[in-house]
C-alpha atoms as a PDB file:
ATOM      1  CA  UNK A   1     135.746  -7.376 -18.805  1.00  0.00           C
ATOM      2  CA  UNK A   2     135.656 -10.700 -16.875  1.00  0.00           C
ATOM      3  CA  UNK A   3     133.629 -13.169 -17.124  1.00  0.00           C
ATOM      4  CA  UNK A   4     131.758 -12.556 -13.640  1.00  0.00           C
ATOM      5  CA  UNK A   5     130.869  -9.219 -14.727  1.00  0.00           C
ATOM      6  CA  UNK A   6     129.892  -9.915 -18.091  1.00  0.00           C
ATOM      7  CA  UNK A   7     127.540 -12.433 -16.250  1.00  0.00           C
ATOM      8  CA  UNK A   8     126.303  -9.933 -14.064  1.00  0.00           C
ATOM      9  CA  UNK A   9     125.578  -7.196 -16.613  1.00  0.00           C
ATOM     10  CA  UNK A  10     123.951  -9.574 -18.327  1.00  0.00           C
ATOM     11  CA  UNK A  11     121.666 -11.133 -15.577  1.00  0.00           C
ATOM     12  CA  UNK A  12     120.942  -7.531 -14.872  1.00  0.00           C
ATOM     13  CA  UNK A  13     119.843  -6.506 -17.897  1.00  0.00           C
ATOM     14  CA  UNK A  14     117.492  -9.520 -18.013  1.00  0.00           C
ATOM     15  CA  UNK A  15     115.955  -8.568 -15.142  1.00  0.00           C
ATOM     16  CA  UNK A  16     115.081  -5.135 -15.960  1.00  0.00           C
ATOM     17  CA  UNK A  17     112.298  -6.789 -17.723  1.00  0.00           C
ATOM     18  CA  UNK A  18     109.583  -7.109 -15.092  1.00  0.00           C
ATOM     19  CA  UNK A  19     108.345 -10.648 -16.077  1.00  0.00           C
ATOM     20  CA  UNK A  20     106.305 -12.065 -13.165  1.00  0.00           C
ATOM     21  CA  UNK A  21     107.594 -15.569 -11.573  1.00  0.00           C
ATOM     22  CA  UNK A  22     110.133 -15.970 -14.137  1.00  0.00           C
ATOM     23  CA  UNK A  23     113.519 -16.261 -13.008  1.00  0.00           C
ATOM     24  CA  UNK A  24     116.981 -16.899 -13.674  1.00  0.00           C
ATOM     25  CA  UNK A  25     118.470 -16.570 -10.126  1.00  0.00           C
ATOM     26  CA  UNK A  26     118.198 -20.564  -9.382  1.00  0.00           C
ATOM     27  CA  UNK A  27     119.207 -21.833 -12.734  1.00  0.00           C
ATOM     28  CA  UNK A  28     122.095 -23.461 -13.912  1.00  0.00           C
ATOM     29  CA  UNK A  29     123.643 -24.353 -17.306  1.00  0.00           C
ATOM     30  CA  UNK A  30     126.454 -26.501 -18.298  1.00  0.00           C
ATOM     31  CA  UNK A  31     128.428 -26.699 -21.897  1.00  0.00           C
ATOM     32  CA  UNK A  32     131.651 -27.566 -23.336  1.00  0.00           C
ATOM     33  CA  UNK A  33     134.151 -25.452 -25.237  1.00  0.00           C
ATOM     34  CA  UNK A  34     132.090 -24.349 -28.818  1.00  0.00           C
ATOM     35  CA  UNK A  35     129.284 -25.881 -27.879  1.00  0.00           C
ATOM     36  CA  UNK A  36     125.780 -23.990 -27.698  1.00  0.00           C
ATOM     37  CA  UNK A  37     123.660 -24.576 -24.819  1.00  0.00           C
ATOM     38  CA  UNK A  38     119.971 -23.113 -23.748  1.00  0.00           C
ATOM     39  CA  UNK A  39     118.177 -22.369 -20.633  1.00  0.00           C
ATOM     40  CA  UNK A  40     114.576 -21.460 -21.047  1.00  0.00           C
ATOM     41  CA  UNK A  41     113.024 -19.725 -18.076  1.00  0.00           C
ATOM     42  CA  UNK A  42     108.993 -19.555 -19.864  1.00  0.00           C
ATOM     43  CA  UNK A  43     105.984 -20.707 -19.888  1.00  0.00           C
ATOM     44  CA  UNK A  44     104.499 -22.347 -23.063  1.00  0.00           C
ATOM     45  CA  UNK A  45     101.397 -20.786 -24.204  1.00  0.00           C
ATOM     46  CA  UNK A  46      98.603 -21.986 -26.395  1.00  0.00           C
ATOM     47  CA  UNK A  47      97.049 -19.468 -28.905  1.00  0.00           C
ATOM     48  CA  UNK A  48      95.001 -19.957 -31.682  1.00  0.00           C
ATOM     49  CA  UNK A  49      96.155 -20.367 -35.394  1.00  0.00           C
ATOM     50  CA  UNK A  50      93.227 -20.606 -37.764  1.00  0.00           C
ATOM     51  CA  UNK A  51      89.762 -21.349 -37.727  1.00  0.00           C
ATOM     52  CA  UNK A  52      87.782 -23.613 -39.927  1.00  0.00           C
ATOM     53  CA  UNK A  53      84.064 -24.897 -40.609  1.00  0.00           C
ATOM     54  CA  UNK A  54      83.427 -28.319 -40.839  1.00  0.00           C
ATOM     55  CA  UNK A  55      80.210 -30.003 -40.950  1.00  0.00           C
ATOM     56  CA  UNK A  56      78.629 -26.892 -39.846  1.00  0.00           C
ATOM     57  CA  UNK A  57      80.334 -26.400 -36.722  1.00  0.00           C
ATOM     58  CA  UNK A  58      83.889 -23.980 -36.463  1.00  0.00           C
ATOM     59  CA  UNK A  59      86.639 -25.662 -35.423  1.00  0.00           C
ATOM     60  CA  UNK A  60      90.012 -23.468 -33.934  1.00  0.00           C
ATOM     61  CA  UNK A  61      93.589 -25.232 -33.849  1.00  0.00           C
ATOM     62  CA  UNK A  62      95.734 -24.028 -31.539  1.00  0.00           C
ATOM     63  CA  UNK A  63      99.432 -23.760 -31.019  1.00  0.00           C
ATOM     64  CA  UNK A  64     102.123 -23.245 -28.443  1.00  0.00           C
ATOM     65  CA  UNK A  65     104.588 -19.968 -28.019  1.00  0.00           C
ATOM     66  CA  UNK A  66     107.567 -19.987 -25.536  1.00  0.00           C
ATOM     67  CA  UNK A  67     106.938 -16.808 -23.464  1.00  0.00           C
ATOM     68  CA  UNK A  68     109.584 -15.746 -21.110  1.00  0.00           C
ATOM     69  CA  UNK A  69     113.102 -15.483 -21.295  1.00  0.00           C
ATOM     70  CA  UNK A  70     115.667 -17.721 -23.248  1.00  0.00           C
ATOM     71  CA  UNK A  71     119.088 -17.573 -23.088  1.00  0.00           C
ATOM     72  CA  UNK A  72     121.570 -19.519 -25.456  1.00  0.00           C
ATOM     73  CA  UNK A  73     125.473 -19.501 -24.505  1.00  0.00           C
ATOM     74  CA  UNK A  74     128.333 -20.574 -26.216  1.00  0.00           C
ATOM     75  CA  UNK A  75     131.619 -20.413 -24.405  1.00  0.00           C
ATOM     76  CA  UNK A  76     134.807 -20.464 -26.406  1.00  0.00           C
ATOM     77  CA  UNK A  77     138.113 -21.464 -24.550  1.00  0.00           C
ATOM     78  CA  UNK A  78     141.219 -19.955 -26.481  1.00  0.00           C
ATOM     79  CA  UNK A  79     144.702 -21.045 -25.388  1.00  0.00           C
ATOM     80  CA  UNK A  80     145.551 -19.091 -22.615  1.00  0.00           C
ATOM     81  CA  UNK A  81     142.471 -20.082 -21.046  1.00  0.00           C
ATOM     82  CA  UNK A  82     140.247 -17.189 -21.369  1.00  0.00           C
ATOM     83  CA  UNK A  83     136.698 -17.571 -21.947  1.00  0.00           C
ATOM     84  CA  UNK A  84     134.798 -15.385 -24.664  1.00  0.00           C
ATOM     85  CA  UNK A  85     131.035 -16.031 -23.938  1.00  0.00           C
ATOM     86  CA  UNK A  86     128.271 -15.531 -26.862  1.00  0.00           C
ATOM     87  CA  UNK A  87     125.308 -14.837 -25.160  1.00  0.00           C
ATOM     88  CA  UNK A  88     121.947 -14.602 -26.496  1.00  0.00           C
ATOM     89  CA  UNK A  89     119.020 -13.254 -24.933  1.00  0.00           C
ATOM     90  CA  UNK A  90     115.180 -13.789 -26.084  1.00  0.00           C
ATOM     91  CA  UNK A  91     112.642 -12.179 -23.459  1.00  0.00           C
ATOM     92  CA  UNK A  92     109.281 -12.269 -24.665  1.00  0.00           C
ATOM     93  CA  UNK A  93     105.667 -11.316 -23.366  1.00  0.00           C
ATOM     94  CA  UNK A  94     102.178 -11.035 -24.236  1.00  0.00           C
ATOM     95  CA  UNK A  95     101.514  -7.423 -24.367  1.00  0.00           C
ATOM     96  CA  UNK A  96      97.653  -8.107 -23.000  1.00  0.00           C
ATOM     97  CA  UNK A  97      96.577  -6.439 -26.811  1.00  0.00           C
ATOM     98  CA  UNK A  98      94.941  -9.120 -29.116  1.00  0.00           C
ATOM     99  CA  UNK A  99      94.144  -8.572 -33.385  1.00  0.00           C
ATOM    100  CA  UNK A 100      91.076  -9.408 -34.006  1.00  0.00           C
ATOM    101  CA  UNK A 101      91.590 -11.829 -37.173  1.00  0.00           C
ATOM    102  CA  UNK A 102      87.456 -12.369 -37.876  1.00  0.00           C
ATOM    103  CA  UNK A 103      84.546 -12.681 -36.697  1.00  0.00           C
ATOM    104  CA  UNK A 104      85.503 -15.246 -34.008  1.00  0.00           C
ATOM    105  CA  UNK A 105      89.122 -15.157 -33.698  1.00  0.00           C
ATOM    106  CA  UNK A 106      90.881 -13.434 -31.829  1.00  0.00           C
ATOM    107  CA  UNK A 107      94.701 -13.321 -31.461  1.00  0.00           C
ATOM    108  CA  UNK A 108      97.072 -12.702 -28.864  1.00  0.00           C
ATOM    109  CA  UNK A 109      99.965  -9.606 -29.739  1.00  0.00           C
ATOM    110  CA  UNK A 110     103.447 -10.749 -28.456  1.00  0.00           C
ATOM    111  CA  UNK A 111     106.623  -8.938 -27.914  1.00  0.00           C
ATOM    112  CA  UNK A 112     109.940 -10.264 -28.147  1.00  0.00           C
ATOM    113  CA  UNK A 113     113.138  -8.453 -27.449  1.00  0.00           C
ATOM    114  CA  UNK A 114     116.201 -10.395 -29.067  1.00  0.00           C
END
């Protein structure tokens, strides 16, 4: 398989998740030979992490998740010249379904396909 079609098999099969205004069609990436790089097409978003009472009032602390899709690549040139591309794909989503943790928290339910 060449490397164009590899690309587009794999662009399609990232697309096939129906992420709204999240796309990879615009963006570029540049690496060199055996060298990782990432693209991150997402969205950070805050959710809460624990709850605690201080002084008599409850206090939540929040913290960040990447949601959307991530893609690391790692081209490797042999001698001939051919490239073998490692590609990894991370889509993830909230799924809208939340756990309720106590009596005032609340957490978000993600899923990530990787």
């Amino acid at each position: 398989m060449n490397l164009g079609r590899c690309f587009r098999l794999v662009f399609s099969i990232l697309a096939s998740f129906k992420i709204p205004s999240l796309s990879l069609g615009d963006s570029l990436i540049l690496t060199s030979n055996n060298q990782t790089a990432k693209i991150s097409v997402a969205e950070e978003v805050p959710y809460a992490t624990g709850e605690s009472l201080a002084t008599g009032q409850s206090q939540t602390t929040t913290d960040y998740r990447e949601i959307g899709i991530i893609l690391e690549v790692t081209p490797s040139i042999n001698p001939d010249g051919l490239v073998n591309m490692t590609i990894l794909p991370e889509i993830s989503s909230q799924t809208g379904e939340s756990v309720q943790i106590s009596e005032n928290l609340t957490l978000p339910v993600f899923s990530t396909v990787a």
